[in-house]
PDB file of N, CA and C in Angstrom:
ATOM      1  N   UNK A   1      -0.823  32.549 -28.252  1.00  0.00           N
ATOM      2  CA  UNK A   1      -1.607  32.463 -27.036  1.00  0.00           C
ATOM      3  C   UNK A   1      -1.613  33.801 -26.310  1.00  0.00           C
ATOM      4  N   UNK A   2      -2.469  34.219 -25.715  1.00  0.00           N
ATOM      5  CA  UNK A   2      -2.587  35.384 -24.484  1.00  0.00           C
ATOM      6  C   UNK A   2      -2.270  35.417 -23.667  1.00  0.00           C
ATOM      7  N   UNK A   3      -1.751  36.298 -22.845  1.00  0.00           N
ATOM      8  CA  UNK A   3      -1.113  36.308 -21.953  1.00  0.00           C
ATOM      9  C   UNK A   3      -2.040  35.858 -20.677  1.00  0.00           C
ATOM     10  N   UNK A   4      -3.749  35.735 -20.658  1.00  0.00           N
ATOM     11  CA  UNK A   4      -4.456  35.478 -19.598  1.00  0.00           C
ATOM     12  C   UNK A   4      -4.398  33.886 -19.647  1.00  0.00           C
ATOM     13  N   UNK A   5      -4.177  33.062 -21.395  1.00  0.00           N
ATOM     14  CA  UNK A   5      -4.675  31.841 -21.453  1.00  0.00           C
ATOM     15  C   UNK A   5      -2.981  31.127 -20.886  1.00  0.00           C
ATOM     16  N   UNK A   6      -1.781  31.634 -20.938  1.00  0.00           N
ATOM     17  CA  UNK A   6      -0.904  31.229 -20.501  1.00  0.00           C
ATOM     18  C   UNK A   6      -0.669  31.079 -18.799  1.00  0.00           C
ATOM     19  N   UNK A   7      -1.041  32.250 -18.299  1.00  0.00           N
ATOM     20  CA  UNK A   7      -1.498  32.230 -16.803  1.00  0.00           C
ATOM     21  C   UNK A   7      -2.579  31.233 -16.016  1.00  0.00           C
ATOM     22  N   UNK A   8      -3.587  31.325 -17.189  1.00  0.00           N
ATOM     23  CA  UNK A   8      -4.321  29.854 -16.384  1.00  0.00           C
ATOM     24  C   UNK A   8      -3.763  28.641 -16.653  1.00  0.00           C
ATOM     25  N   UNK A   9      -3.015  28.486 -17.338  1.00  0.00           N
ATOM     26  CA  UNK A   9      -2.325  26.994 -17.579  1.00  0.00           C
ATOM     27  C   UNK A   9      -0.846  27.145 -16.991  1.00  0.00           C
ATOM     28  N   UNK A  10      -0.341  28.108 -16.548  1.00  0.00           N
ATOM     29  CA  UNK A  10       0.551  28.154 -15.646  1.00  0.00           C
ATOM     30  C   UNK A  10      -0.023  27.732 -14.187  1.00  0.00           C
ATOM     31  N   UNK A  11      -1.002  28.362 -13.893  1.00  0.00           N
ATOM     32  CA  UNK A  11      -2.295  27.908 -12.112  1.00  0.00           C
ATOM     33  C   UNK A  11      -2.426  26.779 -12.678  1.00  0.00           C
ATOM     34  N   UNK A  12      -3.039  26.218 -13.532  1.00  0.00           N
ATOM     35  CA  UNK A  12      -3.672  24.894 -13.254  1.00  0.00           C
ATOM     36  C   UNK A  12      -2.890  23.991 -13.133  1.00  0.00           C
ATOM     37  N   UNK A  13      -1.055  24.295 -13.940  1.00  0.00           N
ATOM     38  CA  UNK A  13       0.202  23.335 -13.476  1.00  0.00           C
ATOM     39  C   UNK A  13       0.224  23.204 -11.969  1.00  0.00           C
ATOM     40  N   UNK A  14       0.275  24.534 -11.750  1.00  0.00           N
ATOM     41  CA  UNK A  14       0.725  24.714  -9.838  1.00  0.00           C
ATOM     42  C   UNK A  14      -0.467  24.032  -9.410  1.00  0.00           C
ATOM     43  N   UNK A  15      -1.682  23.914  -9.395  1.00  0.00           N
ATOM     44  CA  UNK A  15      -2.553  23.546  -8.984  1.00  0.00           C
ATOM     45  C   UNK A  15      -2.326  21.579  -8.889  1.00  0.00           C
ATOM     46  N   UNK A  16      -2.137  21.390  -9.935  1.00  0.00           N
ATOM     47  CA  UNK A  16      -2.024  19.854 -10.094  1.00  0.00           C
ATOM     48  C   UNK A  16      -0.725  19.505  -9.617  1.00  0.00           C
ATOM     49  N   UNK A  17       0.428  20.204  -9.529  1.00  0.00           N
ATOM     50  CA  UNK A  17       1.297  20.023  -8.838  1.00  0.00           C
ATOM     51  C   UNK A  17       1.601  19.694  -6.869  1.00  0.00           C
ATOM     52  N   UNK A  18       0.355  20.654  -6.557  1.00  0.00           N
ATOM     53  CA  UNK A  18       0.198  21.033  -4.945  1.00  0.00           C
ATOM     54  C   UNK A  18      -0.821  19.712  -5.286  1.00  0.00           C
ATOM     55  N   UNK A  19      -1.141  18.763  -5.712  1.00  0.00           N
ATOM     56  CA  UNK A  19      -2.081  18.050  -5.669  1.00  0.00           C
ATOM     57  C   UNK A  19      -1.504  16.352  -5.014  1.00  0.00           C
ATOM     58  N   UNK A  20      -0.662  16.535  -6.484  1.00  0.00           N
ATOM     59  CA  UNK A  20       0.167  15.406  -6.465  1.00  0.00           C
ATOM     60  C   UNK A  20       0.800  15.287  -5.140  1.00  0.00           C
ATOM     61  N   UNK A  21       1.730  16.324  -4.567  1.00  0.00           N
ATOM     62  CA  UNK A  21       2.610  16.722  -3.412  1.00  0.00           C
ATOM     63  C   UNK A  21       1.424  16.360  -2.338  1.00  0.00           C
ATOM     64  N   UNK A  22       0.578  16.578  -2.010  1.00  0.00           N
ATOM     65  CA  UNK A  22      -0.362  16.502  -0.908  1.00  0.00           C
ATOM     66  C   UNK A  22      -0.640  15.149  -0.911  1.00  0.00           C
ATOM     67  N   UNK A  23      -0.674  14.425  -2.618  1.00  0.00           N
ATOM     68  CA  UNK A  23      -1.160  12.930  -2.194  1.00  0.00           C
ATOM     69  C   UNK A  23       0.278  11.998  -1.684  1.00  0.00           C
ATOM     70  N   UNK A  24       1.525  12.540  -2.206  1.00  0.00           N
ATOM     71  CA  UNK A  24       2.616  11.935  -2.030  1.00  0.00           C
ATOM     72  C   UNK A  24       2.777  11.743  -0.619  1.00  0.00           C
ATOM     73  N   UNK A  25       2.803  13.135  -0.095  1.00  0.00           N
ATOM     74  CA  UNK A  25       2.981  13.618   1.128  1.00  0.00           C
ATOM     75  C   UNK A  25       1.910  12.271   2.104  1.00  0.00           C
ATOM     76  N   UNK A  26       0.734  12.306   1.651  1.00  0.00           N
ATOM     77  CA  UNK A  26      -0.403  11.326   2.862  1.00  0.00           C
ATOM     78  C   UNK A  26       0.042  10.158   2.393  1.00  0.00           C
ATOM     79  N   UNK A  27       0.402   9.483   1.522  1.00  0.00           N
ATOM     80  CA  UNK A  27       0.773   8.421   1.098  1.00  0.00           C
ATOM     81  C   UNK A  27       1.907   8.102   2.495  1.00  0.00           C
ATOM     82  N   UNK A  28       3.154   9.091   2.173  1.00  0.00           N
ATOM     83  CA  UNK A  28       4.538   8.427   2.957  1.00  0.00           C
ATOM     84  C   UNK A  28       4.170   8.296   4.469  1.00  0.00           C
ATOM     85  N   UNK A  29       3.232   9.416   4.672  1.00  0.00           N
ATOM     86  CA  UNK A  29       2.267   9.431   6.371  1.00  0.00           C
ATOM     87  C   UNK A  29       1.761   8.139   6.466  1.00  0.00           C
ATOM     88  N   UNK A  30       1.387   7.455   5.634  1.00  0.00           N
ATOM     89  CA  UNK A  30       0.488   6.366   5.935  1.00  0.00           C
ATOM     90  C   UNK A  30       1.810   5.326   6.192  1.00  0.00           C
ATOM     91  N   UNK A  31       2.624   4.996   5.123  1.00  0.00           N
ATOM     92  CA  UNK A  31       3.554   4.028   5.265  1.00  0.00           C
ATOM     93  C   UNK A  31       4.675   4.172   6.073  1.00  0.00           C
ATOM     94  N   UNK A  32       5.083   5.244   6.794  1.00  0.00           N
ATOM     95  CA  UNK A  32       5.922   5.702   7.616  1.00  0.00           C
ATOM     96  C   UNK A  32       5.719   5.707   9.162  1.00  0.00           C
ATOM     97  N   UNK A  33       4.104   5.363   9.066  1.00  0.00           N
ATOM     98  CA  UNK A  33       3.045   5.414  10.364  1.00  0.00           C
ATOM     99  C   UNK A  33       3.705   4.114  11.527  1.00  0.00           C
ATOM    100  N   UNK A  34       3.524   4.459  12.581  1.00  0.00           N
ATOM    101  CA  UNK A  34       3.958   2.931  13.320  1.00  0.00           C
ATOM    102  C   UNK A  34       3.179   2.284  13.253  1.00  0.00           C
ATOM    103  N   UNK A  35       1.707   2.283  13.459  1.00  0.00           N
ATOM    104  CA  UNK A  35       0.300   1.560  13.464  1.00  0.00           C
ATOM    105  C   UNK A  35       0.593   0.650  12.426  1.00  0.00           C
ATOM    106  N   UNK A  36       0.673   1.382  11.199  1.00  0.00           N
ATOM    107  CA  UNK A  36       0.751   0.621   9.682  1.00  0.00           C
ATOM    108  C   UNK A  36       1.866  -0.462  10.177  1.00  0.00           C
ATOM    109  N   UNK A  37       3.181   0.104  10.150  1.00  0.00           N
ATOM    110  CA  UNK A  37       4.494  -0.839  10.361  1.00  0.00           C
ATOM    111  C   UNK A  37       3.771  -2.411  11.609  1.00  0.00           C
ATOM    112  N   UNK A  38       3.093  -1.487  12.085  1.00  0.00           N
ATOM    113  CA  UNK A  38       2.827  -2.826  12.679  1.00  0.00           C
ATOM    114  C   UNK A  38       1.488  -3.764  12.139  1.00  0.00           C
ATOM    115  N   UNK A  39       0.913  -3.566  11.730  1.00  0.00           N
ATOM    116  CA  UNK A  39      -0.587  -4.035  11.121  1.00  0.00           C
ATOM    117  C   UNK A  39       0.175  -4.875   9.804  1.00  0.00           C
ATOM    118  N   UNK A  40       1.043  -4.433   9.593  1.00  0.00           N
ATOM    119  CA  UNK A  40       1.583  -5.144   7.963  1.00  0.00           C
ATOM    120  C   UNK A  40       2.485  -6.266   8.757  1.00  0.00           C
ATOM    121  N   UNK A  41       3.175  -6.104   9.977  1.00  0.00           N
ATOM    122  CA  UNK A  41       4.451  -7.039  10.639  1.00  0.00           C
ATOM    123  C   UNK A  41       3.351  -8.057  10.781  1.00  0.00           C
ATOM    124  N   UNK A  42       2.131  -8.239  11.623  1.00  0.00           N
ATOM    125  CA  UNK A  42       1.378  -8.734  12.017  1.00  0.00           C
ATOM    126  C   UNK A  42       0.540  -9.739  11.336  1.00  0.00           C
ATOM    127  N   UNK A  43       0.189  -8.943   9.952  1.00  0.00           N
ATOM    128  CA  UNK A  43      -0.124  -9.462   8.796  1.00  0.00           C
ATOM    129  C   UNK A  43       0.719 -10.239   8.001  1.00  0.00           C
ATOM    130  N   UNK A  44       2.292 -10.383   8.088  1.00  0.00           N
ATOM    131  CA  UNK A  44       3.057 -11.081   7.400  1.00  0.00           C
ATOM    132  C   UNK A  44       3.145 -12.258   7.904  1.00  0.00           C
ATOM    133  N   UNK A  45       3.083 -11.725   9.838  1.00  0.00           N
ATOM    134  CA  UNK A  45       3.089 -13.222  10.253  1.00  0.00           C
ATOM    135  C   UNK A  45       2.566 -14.320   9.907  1.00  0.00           C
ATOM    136  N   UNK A  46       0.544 -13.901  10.545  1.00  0.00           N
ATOM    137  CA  UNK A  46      -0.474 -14.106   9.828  1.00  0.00           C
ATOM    138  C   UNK A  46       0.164 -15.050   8.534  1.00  0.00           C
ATOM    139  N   UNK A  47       0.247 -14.857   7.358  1.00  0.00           N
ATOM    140  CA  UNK A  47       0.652 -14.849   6.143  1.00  0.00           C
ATOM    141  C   UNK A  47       1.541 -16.556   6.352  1.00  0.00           C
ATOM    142  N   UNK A  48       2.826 -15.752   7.055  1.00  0.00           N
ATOM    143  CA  UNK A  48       4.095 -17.092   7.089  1.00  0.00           C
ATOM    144  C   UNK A  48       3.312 -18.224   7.996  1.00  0.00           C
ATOM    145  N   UNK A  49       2.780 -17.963   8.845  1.00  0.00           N
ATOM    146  CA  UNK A  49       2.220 -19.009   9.810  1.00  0.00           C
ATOM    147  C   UNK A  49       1.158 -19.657  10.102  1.00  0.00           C
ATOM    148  N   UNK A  50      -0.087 -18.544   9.554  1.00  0.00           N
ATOM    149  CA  UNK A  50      -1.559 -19.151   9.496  1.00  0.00           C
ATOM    150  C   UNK A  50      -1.857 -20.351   8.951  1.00  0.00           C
ATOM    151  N   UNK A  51      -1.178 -21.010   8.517  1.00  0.00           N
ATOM    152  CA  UNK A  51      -2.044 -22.046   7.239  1.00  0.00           C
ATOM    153  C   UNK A  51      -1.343 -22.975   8.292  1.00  0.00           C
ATOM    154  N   UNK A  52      -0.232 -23.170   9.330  1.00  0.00           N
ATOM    155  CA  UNK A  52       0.226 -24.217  10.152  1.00  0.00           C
ATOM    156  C   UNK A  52      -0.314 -24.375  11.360  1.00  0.00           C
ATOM    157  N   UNK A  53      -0.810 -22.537  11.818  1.00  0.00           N
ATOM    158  CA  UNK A  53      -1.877 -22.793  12.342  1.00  0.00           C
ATOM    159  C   UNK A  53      -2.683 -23.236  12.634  1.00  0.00           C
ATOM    160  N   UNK A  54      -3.595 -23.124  11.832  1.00  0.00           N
ATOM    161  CA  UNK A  54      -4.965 -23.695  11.111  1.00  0.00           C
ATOM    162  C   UNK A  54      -5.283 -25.022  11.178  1.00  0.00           C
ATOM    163  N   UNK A  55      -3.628 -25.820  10.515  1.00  0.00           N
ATOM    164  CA  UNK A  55      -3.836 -27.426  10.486  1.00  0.00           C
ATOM    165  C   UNK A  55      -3.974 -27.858  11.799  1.00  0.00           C
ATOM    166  N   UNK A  56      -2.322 -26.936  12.590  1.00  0.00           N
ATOM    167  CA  UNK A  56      -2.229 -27.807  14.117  1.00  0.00           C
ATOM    168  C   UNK A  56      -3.417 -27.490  15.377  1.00  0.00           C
ATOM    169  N   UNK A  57      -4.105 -26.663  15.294  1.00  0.00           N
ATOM    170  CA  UNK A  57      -5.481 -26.222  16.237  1.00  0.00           C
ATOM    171  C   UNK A  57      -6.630 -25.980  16.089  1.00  0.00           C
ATOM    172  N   UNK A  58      -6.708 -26.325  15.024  1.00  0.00           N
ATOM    173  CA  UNK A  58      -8.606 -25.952  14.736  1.00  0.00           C
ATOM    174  C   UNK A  58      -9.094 -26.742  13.627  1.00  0.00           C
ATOM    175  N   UNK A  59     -10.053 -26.854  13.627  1.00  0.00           N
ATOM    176  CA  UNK A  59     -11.200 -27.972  12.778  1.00  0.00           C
ATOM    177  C   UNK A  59     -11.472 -27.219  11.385  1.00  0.00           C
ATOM    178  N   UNK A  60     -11.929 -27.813  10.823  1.00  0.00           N
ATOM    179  CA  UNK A  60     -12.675 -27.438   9.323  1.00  0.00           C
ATOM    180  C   UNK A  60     -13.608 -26.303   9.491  1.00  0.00           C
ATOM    181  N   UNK A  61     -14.520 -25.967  10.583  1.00  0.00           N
ATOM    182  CA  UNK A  61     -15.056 -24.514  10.414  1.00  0.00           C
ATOM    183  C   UNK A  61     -15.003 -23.434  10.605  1.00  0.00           C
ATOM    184  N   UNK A  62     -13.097 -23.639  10.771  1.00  0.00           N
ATOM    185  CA  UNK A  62     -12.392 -22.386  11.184  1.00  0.00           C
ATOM    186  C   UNK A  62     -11.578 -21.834   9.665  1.00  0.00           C
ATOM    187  N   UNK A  63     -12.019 -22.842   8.860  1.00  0.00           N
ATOM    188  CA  UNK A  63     -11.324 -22.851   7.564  1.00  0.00           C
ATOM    189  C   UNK A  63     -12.001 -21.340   7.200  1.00  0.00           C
ATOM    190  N   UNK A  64     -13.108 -21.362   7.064  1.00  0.00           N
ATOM    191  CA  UNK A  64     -13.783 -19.914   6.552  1.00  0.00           C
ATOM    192  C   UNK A  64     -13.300 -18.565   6.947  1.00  0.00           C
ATOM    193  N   UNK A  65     -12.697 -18.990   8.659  1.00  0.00           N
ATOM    194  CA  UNK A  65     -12.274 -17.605   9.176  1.00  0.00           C
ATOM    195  C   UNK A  65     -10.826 -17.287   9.139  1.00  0.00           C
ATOM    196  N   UNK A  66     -10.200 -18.520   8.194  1.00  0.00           N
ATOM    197  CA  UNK A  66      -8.201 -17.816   7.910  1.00  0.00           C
ATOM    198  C   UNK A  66      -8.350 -17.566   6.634  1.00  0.00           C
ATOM    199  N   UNK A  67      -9.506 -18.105   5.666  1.00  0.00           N
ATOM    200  CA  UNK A  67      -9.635 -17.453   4.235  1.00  0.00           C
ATOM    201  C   UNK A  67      -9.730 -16.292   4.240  1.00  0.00           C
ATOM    202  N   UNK A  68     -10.652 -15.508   5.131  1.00  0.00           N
ATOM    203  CA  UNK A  68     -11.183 -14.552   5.206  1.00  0.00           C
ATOM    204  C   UNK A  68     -10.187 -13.558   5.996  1.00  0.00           C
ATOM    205  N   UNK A  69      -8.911 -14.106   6.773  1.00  0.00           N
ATOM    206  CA  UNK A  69      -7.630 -13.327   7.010  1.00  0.00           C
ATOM    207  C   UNK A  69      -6.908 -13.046   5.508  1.00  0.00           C
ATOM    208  N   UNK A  70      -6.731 -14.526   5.414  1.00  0.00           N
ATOM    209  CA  UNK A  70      -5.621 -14.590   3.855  1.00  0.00           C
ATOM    210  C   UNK A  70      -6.005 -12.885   2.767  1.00  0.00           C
ATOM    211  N   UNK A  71      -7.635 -13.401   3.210  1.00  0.00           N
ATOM    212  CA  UNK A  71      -7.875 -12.055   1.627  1.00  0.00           C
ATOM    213  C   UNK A  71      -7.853 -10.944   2.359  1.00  0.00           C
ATOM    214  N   UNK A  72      -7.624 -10.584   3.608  1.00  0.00           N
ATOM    215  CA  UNK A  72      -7.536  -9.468   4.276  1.00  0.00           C
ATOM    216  C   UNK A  72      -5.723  -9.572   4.070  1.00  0.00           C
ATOM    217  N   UNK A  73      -5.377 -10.285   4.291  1.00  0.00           N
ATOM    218  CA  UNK A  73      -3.618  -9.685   3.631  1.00  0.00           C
ATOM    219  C   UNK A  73      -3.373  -9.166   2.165  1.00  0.00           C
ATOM    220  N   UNK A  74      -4.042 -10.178   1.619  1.00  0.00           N
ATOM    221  CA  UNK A  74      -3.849 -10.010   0.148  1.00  0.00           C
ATOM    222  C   UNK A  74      -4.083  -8.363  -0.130  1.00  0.00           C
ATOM    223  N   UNK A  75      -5.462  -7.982   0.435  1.00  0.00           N
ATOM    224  CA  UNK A  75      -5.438  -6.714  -0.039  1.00  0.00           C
ATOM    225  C   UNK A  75      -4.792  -5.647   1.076  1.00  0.00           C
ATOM    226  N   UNK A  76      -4.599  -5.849   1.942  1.00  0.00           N
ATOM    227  CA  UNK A  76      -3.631  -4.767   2.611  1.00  0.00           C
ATOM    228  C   UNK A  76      -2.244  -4.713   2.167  1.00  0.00           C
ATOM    229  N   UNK A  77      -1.629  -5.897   1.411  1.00  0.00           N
ATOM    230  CA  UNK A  77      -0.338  -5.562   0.849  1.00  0.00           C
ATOM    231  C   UNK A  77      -0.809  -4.709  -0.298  1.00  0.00           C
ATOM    232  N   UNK A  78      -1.580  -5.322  -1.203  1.00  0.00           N
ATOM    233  CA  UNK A  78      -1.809  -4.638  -2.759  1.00  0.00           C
ATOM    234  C   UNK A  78      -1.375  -3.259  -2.369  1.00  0.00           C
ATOM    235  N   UNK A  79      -2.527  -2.985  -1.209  1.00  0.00           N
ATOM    236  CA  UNK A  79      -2.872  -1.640  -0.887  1.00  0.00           C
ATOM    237  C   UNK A  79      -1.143  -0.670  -0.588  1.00  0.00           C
ATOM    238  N   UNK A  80      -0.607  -1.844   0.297  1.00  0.00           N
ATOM    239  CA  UNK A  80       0.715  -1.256   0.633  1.00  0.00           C
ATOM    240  C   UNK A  80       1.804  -0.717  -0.568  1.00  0.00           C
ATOM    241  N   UNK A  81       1.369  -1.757  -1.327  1.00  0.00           N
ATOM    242  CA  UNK A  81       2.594  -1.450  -3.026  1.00  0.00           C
ATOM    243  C   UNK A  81       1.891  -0.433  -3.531  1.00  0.00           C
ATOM    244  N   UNK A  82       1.001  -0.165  -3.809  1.00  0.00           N
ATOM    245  CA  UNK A  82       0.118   1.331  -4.310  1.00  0.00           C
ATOM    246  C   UNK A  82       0.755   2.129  -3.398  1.00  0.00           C
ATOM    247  N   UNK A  83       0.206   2.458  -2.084  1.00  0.00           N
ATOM    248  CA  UNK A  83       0.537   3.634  -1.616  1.00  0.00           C
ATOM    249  C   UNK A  83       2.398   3.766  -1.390  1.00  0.00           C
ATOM    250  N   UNK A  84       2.939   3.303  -1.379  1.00  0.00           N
ATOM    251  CA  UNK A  84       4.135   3.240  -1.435  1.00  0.00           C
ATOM    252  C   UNK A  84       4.786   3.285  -2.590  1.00  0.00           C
ATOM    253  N   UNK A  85       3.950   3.420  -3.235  1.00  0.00           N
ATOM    254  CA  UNK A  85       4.302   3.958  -5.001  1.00  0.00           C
ATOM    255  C   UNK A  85       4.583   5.147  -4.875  1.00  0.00           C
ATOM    256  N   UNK A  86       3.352   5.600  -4.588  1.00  0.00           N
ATOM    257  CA  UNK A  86       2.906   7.400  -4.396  1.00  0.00           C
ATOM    258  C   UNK A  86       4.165   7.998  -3.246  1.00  0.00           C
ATOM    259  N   UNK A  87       4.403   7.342  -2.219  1.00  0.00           N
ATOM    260  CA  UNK A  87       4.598   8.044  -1.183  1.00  0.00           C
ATOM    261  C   UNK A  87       6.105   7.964  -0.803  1.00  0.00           C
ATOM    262  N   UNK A  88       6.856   6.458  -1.556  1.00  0.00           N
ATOM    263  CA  UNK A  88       8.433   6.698  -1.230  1.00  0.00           C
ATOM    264  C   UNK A  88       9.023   6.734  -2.595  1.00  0.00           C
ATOM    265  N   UNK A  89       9.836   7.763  -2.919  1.00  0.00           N
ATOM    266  CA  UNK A  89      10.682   8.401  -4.236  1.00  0.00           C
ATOM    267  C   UNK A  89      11.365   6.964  -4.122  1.00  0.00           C
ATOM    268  N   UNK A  90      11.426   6.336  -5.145  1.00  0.00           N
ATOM    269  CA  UNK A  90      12.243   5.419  -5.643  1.00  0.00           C
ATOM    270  C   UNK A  90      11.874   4.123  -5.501  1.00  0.00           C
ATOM    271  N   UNK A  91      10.796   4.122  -5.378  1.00  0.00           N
ATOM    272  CA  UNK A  91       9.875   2.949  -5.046  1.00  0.00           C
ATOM    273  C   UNK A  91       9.565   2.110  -6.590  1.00  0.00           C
ATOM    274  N   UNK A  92       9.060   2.707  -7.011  1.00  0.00           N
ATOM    275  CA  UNK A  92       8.324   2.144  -8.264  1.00  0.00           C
ATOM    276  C   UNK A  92       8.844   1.574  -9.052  1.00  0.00           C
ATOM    277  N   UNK A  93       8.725   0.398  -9.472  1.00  0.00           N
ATOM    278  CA  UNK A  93      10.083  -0.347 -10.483  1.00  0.00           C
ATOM    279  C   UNK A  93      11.131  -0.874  -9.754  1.00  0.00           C
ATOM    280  N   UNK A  94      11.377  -0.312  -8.424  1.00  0.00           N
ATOM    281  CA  UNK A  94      12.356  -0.491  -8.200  1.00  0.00           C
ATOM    282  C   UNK A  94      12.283  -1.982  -7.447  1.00  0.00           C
ATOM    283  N   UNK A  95      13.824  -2.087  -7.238  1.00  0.00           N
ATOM    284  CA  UNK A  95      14.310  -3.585  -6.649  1.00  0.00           C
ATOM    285  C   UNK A  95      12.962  -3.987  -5.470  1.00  0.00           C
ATOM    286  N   UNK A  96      12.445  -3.132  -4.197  1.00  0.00           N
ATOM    287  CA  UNK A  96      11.782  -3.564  -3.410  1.00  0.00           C
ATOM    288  C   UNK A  96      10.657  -3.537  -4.043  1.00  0.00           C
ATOM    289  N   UNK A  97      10.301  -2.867  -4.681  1.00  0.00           N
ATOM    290  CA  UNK A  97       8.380  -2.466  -5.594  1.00  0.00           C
ATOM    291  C   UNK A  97       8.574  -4.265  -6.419  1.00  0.00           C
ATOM    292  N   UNK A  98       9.642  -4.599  -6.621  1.00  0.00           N
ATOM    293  CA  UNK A  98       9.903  -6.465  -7.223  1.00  0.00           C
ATOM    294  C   UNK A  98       9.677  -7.361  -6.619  1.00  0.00           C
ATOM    295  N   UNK A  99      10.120  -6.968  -5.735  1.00  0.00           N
ATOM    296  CA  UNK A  99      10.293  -8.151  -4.504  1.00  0.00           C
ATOM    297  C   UNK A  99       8.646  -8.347  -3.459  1.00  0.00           C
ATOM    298  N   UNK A 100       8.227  -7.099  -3.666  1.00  0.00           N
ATOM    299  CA  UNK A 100       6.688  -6.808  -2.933  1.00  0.00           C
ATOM    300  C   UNK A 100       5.900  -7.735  -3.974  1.00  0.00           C
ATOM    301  N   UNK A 101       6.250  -7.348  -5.568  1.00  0.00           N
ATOM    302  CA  UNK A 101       5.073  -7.743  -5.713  1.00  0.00           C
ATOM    303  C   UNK A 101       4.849  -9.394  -5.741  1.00  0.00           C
ATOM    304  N   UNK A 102       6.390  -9.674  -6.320  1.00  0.00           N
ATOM    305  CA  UNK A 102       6.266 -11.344  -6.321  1.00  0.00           C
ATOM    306  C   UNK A 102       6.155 -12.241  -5.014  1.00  0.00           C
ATOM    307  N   UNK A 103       5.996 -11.311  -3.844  1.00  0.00           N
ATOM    308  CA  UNK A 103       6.029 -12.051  -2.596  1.00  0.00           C
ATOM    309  C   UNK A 103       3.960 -11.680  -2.041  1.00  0.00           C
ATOM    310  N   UNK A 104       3.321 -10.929  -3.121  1.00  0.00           N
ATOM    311  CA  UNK A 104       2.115 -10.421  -2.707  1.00  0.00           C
ATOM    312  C   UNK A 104       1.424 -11.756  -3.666  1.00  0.00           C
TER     313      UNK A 104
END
């Protein structure tokens, strides 16, 4: 190899490296966020309590509007185990990345 073709594949490491780091980096911003911490607390409630909700105060055409919470949790957790892949070192596989998913 040449010494120019070794240098661009040395940049394009660093390059994909500063890449990864930048997405890691917005990832842990997002899950480290208080907004988030709270939008997910909120959403769990949601989650543990809505469906007792639902039975003890409202009629059948409110049914459409806790489905339409439910799948708004569903995918804000997904979303949460993804970015929390990326964004906390030791996440992935690990004991809590288990426990997320069988409780998602």
């Amino acid at each position: 190899l040449s010494l120019a073709a070794v240098r661009s594949a040395d940049i394009k490491r660093q390059r994909q490296h500063q890449r990864r780091e930048t997405v890691r980096k917005f990832c842990a911003s997002i899950i480290n966020s208080t907004p988030f911490s709270i939008l997910t607390t909120l959403l769990t409630i949601m989650a543990l309590f809505g469906e007792d909700i639902r039975l003890a105060s409202t009629t059948k055409p409110a049914d459409s509007v806790f489905n339409v919470i439910t799948g708004i949790c569903i995918v804000v957790f997904s979303a949460e185990i993804m970015i929390s892949s990326f964004g906390k070192d030791g996440y992935f596989m690990g004991f809590f990345f288990l426990l997320d998913i069988l409780a998602t």
